[in-house]
N, C-alpha and C. Protein backbone atom coordinates (compact mmCIF):
# COMPACT_ATOMS: atom_id res chain seq x y z
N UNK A 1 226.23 142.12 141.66
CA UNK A 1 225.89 141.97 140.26
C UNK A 1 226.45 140.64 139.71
N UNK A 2 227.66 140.30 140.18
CA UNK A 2 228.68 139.29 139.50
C UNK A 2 227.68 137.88 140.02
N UNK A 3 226.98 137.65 141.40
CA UNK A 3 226.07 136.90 141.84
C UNK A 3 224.88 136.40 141.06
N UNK A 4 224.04 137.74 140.37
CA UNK A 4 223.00 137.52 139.75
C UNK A 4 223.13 137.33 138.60
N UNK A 5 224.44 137.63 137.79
CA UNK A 5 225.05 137.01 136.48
C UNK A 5 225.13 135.03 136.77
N UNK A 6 225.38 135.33 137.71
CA UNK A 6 226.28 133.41 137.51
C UNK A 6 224.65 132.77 137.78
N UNK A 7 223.64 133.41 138.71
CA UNK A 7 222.46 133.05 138.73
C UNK A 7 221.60 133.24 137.53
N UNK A 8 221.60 133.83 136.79
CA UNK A 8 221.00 134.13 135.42
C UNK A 8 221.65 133.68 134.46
N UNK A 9 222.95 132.55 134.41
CA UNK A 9 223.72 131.52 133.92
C UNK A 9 222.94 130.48 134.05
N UNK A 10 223.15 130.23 135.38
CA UNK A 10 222.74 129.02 135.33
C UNK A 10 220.83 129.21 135.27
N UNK A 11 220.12 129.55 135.63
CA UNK A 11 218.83 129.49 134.73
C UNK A 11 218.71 129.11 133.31
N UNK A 12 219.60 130.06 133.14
CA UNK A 12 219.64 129.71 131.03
C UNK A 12 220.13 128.42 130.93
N UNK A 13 220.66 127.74 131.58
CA UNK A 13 220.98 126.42 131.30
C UNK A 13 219.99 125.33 131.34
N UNK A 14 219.25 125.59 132.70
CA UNK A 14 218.24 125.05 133.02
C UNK A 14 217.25 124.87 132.04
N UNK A 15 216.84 126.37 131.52
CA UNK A 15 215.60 126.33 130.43
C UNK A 15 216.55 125.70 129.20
N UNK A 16 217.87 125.90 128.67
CA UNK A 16 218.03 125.70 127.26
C UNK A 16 218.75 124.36 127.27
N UNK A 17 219.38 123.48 128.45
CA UNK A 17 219.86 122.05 127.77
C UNK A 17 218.63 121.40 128.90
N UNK A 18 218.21 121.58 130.08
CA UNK A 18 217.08 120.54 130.90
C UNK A 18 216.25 120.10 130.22
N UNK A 19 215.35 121.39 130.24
CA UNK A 19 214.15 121.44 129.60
C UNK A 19 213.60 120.82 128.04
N UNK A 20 214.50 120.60 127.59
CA UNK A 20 214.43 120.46 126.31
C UNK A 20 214.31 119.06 126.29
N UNK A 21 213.45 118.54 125.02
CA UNK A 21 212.49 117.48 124.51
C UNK A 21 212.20 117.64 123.13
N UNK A 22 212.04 116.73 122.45
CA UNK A 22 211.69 116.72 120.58
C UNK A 22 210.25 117.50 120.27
N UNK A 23 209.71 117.24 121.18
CA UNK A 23 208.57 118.08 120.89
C UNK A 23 208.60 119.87 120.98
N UNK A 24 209.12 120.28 122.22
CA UNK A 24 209.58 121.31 122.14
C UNK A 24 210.71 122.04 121.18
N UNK A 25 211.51 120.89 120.77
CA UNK A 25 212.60 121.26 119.94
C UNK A 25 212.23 121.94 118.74
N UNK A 26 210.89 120.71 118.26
CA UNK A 26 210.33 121.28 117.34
C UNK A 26 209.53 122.59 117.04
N UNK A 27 209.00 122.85 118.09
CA UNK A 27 208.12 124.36 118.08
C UNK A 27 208.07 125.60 118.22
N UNK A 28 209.54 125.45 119.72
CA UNK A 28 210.06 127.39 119.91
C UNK A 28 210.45 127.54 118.66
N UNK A 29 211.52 126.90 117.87
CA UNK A 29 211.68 127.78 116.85
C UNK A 29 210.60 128.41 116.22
N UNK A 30 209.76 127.96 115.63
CA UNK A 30 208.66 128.89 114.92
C UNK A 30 207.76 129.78 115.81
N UNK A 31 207.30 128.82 117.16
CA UNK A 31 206.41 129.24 118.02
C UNK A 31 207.18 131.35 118.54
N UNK A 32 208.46 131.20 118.50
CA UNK A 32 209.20 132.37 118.85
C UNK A 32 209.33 133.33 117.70
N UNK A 33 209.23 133.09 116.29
CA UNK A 33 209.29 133.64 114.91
C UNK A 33 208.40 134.27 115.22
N UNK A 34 208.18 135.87 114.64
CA UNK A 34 207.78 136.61 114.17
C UNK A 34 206.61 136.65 112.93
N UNK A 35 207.02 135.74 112.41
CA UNK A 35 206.68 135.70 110.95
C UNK A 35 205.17 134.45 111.04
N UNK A 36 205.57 133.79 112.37
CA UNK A 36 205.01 132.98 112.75
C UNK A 36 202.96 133.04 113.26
N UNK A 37 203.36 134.39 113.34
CA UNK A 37 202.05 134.90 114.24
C UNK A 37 201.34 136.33 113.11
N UNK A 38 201.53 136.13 111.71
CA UNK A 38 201.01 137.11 110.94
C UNK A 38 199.34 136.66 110.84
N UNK A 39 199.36 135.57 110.66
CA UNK A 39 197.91 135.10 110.33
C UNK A 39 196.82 135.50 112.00
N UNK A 40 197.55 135.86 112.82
CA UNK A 40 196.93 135.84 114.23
C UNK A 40 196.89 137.93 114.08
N UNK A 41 197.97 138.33 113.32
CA UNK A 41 197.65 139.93 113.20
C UNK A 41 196.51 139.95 112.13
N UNK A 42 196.58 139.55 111.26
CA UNK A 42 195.48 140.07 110.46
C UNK A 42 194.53 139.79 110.30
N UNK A 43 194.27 138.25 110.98
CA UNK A 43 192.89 138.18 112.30
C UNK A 43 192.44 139.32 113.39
N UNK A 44 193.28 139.75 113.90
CA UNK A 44 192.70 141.07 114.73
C UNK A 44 192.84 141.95 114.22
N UNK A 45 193.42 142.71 113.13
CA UNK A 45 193.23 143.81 112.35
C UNK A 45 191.76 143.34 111.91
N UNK A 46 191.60 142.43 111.34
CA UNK A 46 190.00 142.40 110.08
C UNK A 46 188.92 142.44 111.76
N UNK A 47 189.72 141.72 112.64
CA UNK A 47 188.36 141.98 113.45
C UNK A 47 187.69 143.32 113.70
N UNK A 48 189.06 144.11 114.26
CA UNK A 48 188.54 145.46 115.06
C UNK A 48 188.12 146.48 114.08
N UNK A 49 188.48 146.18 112.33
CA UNK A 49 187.96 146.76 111.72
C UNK A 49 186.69 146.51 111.31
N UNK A 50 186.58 145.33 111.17
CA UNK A 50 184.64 145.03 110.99
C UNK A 50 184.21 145.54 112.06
N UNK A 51 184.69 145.36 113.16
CA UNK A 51 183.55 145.11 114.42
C UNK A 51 183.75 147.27 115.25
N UNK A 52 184.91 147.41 114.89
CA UNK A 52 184.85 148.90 115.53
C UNK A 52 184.79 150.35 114.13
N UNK A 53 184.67 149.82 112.88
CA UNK A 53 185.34 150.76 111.57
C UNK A 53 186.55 151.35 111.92
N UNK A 54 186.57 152.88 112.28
CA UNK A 54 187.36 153.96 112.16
C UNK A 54 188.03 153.37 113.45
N UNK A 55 187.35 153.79 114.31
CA UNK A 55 188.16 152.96 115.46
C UNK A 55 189.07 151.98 115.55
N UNK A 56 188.99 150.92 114.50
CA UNK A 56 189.42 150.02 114.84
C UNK A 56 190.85 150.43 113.85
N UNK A 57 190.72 150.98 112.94
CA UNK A 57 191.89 151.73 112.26
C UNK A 57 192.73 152.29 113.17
N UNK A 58 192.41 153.20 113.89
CA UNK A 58 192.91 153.88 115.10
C UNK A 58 193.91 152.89 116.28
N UNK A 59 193.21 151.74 116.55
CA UNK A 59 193.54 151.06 116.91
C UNK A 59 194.80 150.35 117.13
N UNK A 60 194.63 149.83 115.18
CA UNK A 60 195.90 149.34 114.79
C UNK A 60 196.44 150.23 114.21
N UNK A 61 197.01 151.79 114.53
CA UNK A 61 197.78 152.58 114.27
C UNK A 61 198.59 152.50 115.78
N UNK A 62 197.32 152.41 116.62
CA UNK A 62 198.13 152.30 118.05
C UNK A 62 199.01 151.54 118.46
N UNK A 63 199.15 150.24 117.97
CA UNK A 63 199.46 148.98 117.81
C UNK A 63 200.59 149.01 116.84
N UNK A 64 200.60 149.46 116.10
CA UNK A 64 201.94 149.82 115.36
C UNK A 64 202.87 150.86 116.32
N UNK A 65 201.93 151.91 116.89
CA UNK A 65 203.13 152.66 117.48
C UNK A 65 204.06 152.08 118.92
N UNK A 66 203.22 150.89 119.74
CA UNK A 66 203.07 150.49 120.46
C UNK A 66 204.63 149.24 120.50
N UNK A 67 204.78 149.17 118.84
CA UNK A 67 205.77 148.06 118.65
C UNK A 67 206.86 148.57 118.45
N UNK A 68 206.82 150.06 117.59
CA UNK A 68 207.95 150.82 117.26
C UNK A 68 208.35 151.69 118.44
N UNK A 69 207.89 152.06 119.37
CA UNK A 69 208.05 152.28 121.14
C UNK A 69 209.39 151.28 121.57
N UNK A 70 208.41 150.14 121.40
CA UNK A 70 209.27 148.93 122.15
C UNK A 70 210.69 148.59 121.72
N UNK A 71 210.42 148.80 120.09
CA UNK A 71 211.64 147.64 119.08
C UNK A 71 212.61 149.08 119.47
N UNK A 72 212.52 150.51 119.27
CA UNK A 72 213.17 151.34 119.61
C UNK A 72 214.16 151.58 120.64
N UNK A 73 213.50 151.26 121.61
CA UNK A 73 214.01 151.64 123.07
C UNK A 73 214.83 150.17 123.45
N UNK A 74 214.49 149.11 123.46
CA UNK A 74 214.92 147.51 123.06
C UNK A 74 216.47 147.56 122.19
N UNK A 75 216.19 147.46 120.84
CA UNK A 75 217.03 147.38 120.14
C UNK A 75 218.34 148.62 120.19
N UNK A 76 217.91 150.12 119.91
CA UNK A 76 218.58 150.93 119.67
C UNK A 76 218.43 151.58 120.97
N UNK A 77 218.66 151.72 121.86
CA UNK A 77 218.70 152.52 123.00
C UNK A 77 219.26 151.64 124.05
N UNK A 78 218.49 150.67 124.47
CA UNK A 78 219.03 149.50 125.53
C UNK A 78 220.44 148.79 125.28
N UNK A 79 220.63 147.90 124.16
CA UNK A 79 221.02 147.06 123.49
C UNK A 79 222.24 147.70 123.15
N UNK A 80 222.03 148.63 122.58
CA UNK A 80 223.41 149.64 122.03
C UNK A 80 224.10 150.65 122.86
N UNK A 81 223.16 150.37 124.43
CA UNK A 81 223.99 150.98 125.29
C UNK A 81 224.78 149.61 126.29
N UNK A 82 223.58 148.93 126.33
CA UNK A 82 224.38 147.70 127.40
C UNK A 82 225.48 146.78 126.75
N UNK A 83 225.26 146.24 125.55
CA UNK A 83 226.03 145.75 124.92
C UNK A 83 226.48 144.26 125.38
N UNK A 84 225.28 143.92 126.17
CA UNK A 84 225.91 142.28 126.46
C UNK A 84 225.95 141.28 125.14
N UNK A 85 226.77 140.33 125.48
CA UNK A 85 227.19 139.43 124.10
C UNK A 85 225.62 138.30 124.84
N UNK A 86 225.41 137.47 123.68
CA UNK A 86 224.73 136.65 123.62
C UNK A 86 225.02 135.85 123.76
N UNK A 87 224.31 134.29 124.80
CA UNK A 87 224.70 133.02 124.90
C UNK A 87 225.32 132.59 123.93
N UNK A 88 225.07 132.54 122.66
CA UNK A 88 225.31 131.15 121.68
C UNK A 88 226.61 132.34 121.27
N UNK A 89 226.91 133.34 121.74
CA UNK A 89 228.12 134.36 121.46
C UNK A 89 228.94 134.12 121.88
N UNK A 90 228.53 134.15 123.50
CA UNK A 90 230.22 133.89 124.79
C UNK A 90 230.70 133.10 124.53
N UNK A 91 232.02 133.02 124.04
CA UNK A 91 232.75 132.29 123.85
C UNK A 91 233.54 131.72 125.17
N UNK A 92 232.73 131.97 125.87
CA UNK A 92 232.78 130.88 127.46
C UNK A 92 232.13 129.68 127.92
N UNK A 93 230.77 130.00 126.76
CA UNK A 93 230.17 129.11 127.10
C UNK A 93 229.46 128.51 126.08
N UNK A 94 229.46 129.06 124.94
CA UNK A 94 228.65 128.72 123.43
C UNK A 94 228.32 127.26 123.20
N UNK A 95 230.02 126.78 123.50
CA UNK A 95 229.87 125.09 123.62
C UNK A 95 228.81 124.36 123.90
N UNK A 96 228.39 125.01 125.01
CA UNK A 96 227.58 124.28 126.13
C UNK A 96 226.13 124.92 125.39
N UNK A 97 225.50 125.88 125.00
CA UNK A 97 224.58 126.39 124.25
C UNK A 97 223.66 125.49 123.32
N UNK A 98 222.73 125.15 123.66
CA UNK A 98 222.01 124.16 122.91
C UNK A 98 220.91 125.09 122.00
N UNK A 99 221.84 125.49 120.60
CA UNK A 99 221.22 126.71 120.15
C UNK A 99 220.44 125.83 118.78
N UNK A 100 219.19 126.57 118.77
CA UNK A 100 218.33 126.01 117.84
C UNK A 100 217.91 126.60 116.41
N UNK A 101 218.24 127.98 116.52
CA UNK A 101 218.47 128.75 115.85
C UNK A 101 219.42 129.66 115.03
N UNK A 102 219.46 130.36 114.33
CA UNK A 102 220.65 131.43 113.94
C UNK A 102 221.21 132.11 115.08
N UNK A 103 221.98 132.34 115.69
CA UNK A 103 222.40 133.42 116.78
C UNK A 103 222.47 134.73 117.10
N UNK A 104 222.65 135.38 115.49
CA UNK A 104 222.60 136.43 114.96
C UNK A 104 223.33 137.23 115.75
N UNK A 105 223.72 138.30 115.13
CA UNK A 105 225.44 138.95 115.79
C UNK A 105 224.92 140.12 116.23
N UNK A 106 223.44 140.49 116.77
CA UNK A 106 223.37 141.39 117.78
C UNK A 106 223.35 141.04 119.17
N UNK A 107 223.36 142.45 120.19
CA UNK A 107 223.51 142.05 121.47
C UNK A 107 222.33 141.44 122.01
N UNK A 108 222.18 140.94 123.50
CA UNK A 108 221.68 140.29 124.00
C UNK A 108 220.73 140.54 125.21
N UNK A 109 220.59 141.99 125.62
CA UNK A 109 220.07 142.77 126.36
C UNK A 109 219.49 143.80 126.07
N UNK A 110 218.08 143.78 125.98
CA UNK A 110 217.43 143.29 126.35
C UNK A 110 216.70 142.54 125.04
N UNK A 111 215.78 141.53 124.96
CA UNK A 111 215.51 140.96 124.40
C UNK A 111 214.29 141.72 123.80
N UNK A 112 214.74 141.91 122.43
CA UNK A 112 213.53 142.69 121.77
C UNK A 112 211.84 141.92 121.26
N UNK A 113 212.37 140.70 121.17
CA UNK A 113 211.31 139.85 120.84
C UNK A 113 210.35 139.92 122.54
N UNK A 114 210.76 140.01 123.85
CA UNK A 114 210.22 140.12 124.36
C UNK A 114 209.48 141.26 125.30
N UNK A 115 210.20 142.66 124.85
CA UNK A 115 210.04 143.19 124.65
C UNK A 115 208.48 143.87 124.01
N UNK A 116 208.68 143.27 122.71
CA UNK A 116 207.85 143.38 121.72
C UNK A 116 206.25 143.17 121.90
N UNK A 117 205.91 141.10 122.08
CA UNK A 117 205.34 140.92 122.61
C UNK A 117 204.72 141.70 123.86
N UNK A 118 205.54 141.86 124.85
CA UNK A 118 204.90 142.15 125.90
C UNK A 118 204.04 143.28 125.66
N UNK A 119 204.82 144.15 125.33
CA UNK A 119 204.16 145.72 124.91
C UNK A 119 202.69 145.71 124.05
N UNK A 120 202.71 145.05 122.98
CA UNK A 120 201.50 144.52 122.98
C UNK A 120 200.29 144.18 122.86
N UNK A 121 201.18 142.36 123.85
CA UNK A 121 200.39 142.22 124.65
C UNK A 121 199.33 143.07 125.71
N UNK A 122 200.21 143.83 126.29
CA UNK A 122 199.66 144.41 127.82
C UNK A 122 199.12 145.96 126.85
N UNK A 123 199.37 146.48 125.50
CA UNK A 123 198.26 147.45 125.14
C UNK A 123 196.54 146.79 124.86
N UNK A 124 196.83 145.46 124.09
CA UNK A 124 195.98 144.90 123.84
C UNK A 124 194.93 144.11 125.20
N UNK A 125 195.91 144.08 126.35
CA UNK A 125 194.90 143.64 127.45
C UNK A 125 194.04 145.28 127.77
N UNK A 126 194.80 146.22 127.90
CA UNK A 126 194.31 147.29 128.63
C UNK A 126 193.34 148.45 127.46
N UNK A 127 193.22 147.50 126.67
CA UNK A 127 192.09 148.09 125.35
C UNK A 127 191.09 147.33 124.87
N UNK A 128 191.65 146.50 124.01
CA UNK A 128 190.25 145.81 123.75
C UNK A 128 190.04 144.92 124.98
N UNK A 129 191.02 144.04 125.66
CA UNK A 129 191.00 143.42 126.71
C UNK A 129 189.96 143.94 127.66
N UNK A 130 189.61 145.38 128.02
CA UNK A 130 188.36 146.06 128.42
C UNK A 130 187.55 145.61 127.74
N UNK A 131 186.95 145.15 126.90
CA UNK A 131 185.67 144.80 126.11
C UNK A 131 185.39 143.59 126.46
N UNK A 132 186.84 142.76 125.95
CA UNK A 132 186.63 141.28 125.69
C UNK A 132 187.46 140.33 126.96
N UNK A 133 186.98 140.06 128.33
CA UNK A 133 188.07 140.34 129.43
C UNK A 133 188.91 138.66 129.30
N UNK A 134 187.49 137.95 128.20
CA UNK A 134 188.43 136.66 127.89
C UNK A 134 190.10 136.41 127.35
N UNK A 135 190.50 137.67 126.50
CA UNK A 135 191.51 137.98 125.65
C UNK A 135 192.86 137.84 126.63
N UNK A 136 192.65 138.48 127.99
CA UNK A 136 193.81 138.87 128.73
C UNK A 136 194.49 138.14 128.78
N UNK A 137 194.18 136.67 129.57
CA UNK A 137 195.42 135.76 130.03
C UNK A 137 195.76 134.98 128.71
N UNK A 138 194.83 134.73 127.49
CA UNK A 138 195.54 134.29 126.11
C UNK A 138 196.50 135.39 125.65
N UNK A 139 196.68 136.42 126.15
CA UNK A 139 197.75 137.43 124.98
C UNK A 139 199.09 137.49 126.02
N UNK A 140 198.38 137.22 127.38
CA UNK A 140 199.73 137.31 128.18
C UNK A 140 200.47 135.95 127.74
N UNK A 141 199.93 134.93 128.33
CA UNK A 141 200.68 133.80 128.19
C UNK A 141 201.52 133.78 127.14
N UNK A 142 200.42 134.37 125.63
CA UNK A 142 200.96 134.18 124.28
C UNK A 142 202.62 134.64 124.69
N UNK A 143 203.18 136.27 125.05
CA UNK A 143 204.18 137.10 125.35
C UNK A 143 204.62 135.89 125.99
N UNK A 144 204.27 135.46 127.10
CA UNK A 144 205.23 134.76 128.11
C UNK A 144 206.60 133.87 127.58
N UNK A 145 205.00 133.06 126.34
CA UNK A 145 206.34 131.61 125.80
C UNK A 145 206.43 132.00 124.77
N UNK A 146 206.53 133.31 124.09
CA UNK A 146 207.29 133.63 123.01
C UNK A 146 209.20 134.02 123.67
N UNK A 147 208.85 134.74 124.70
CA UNK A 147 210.25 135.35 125.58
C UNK A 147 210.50 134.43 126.00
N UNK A 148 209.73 133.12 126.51
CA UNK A 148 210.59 131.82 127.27
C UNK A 148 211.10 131.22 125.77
N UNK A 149 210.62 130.81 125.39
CA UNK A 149 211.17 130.84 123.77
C UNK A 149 212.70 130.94 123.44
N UNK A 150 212.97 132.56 123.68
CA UNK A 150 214.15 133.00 123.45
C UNK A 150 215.26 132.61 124.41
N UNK A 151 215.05 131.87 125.44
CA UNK A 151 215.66 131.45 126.08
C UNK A 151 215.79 129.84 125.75
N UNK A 152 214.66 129.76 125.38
CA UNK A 152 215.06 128.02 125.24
C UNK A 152 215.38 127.59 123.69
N UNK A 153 215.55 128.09 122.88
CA UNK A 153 216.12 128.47 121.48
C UNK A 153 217.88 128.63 122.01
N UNK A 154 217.95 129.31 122.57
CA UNK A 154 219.80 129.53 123.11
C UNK A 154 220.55 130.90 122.40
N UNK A 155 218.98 131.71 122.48
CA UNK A 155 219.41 133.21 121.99
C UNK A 155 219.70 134.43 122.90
N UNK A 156 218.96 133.99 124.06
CA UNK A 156 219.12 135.38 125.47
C UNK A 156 218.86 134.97 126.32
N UNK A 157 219.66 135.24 127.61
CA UNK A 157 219.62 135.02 129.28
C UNK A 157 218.11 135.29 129.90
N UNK A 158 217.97 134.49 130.79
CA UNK A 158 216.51 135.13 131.44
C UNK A 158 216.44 136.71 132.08
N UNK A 159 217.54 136.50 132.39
CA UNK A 159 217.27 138.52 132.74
C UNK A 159 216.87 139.59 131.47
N UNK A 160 217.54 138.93 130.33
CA UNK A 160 217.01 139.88 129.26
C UNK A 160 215.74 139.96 129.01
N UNK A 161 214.65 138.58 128.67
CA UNK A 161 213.39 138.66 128.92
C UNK A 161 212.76 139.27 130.05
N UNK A 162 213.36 138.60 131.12
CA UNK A 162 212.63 139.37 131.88
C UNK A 162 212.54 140.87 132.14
N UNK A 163 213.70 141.48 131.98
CA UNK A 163 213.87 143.38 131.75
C UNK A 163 212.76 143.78 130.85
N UNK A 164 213.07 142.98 129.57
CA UNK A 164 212.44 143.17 128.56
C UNK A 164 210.51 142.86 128.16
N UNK A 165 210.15 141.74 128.98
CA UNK A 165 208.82 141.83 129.62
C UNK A 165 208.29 142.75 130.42
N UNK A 166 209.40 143.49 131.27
CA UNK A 166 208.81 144.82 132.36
C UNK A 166 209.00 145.96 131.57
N UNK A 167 209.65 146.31 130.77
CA UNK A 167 209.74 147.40 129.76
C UNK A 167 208.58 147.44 128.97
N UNK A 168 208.60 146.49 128.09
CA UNK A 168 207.30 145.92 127.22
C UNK A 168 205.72 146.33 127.82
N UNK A 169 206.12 145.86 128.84
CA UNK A 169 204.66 146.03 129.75
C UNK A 169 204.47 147.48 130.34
N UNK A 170 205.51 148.02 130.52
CA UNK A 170 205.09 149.70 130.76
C UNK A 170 204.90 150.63 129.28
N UNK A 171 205.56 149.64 128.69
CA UNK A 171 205.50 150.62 127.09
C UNK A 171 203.96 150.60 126.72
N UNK A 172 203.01 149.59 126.88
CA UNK A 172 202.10 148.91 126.32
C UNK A 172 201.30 149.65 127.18
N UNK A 173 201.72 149.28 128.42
CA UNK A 173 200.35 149.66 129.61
C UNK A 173 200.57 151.51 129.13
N UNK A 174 201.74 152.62 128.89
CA UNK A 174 201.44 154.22 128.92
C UNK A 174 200.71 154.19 127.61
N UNK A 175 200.82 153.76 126.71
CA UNK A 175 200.27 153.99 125.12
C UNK A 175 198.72 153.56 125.34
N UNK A 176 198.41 152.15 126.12
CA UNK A 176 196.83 152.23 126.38
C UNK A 176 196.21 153.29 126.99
N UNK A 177 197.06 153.86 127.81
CA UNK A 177 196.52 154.89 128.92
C UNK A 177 196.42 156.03 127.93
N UNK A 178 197.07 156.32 127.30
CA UNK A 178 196.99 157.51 126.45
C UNK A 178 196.16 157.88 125.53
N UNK A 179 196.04 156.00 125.17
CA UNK A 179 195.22 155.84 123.82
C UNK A 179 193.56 155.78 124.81
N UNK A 180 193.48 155.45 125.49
CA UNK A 180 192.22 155.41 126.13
C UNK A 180 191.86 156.22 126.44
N UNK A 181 192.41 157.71 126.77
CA UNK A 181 192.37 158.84 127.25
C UNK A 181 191.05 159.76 126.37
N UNK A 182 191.79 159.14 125.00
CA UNK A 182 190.79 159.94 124.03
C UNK A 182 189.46 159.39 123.46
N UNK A 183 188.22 159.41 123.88
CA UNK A 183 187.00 158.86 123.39
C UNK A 183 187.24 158.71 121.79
N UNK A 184 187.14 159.66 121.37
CA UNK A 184 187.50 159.60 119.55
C UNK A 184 187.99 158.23 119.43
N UNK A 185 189.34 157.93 119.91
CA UNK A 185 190.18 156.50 119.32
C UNK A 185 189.39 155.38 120.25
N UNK A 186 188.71 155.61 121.56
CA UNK A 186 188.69 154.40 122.61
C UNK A 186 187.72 153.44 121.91
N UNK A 187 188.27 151.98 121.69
CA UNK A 187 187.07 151.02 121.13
C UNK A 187 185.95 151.04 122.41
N UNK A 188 185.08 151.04 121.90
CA UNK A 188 183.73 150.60 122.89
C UNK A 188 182.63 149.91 122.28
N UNK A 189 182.18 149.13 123.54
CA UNK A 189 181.45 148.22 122.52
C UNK A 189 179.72 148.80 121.59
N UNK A 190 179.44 147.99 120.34
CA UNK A 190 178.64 148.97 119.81
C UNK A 190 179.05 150.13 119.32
N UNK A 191 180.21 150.52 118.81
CA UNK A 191 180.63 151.42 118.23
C UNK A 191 180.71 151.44 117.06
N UNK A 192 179.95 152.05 115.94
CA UNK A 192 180.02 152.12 114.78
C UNK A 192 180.70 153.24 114.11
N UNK A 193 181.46 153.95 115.21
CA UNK A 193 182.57 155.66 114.33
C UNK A 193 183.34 155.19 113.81
């Protein structure tokens, strides 16, 4: 374990003092915000509701539950059991932390922002992504460099994204499966219910 810590050190270094450039400097921060990507939700809410009605309501109920799954199990379950401190936290290494952001005084495992994304992401590939098969690799990627993001901002280790991308992605992928299960909610195309 003590191996794949000092290896998941030094990665985070790699992505958060190498990698870094003015152009990038400028963009994870927002590109990783939350707040950042509302105009891109209520673009696909108005879509699936014009284009599916009831369904598409259904949809984005799924999609809500899909986030509160994730932020749940992420934040209050993971996080509050593992309890790792955060880069721009350790006071081993903060110095060295090329933090771009607030740090904020929660833990650092697993990363809920990626988490989040992923989950989803990967409901939204395995739902409408069935309709529209163009959507898939734009919603993945989207997840990808929101969680690389959080690493190159100088907020969480790559193991946290990455846990937190494989969590995300099973959270996302059982809720499609479930949600697809039932014709009533499943978007299909030409559906006017």
């Amino acid at each position: 374990m003590e191996t794949i810590l000092q290896l998941d050190e030094q990665l985070f270094f790699i992505i958060n003092n190498d990698w870094h450039n003015p152009f990038l400097d400028a963009i994870m921060p927002y590109w990783r915000e939350k707040t950042t990507w509302i105009p891109l939700y209520i673009a696909l809410a108005a879509f699936v509701i014009y284009r599916f009605r009831v369904k598409g309501l259904y949809f984005i109920l799924a999609v809500a539950l899909t986030v509160g799954v994730a932020d749940t199990v992420s934040s209050k379950l993971i996080k509050k059991t593992v309890k790792r401190v955060r880069p721009c936290n350790d006071t081993e290494i903060k110095a060295q932390v090329d933090l771009l952001v607030g740090c904020g005084g929660g833990y650092s495992f697993t990363s809920s922002h990626a988490t989040n994304h992923f989950a989803v992401a990967v409901f939204i590939i395995n739902t409408l992504g069935l309709l529209f098969r163009r959507i898939r690799w734009p919603f993945l990627i989207w997840a990808a460099t929101i969680a690389l993001g959080q690493v190159y901002v100088g907020v969480h280790y790559p193991i946290d994204i990455t846990v937190g991308a494989i969590i995300g992605s099973l959270i996302g992928w059982g809720i499609a499966k479930g949600y697809n299960a039932f014709p009533r909610f499943r978007l299909e195309l030409y559906s006017q219910a």
